[in-house]
C-alpha atoms as a PDB file:
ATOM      1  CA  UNK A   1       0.000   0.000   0.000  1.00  0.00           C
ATOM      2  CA  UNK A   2       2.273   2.635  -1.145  1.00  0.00           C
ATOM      3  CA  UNK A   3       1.537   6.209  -2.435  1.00  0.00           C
ATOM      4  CA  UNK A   4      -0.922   8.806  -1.362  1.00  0.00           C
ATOM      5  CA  UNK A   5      -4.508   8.044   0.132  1.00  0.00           C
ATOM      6  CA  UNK A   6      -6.302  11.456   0.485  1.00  0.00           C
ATOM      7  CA  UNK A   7      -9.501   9.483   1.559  1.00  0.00           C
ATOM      8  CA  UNK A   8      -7.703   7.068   4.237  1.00  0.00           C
ATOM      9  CA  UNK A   9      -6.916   3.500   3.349  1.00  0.00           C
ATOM     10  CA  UNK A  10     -10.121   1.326   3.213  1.00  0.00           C
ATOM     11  CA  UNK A  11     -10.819  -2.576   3.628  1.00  0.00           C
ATOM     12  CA  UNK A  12     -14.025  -3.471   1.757  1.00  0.00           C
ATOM     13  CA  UNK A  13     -16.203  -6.787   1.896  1.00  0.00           C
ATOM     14  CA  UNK A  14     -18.798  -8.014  -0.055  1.00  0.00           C
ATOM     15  CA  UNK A  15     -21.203 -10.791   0.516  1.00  0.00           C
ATOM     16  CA  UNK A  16     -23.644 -12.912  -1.048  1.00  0.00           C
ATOM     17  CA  UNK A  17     -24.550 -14.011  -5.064  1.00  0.00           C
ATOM     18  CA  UNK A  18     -24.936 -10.768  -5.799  1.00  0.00           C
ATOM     19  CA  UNK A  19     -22.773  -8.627  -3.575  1.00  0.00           C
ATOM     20  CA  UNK A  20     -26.100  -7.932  -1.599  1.00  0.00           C
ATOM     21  CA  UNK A  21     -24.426  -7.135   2.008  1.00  0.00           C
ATOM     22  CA  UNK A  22     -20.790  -4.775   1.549  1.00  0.00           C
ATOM     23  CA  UNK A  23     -19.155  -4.145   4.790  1.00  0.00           C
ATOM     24  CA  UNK A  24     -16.261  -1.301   4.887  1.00  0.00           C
ATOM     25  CA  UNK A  25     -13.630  -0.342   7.130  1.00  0.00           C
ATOM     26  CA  UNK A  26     -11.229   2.826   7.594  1.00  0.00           C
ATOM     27  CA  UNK A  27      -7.565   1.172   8.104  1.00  0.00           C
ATOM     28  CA  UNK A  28      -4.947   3.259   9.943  1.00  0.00           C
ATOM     29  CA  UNK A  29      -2.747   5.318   8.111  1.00  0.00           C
ATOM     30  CA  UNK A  30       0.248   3.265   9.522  1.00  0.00           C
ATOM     31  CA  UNK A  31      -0.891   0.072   8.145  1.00  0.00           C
ATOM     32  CA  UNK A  32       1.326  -1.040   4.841  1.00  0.00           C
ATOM     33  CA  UNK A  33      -0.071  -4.363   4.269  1.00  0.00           C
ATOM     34  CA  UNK A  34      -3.000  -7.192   4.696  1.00  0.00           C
ATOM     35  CA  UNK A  35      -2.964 -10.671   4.246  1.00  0.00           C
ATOM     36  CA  UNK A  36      -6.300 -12.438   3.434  1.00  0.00           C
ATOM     37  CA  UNK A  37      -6.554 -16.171   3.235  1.00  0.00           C
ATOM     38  CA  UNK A  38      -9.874 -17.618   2.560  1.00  0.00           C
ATOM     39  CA  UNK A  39     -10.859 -22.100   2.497  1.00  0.00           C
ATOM     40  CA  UNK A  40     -13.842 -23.515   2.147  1.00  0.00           C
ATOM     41  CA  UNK A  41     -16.393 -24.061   5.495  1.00  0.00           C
ATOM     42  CA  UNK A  42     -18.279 -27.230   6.239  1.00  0.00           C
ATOM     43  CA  UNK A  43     -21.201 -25.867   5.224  1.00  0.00           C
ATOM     44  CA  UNK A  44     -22.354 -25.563   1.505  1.00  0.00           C
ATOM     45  CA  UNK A  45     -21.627 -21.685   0.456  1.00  0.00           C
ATOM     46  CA  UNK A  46     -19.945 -21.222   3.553  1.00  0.00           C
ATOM     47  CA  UNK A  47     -16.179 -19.882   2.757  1.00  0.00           C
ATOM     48  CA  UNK A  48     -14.277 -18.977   6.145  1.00  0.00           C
ATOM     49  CA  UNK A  49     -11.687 -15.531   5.398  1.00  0.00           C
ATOM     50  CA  UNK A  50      -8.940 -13.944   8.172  1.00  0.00           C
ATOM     51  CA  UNK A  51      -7.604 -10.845   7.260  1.00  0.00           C
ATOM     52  CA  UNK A  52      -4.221  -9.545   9.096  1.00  0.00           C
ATOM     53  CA  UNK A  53      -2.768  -5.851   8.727  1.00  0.00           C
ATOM     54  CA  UNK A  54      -0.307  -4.370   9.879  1.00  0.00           C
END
């Protein structure tokens, strides 16, 4: 995440077929980078994400 953010740095999340439910969320200035891993949950549909930044 390098360069200038005049709005802030932003995590966004969608959810659903059709993108029906997006979540957002302002990230510190200080934060340079996020790792998202994402497998498959027991369930059918069900994917399971954890997102680290730092």
């Amino acid at each position: 995440m390098h360069g200038p953010y005049p709005e802030g740095k932003w995590l966004q999340c969608s959810y659903g077929m059709l993108n029906e439910i997006v979540l957002s969320r302002r990230l510190d200035d200080s934060i340079t980078v996020c790792t998202i891993e994402g497998k498959k949950g027991g369930k059918a549909g069900q994917n399971v994400f954890s997102v680290e930044c730092r």
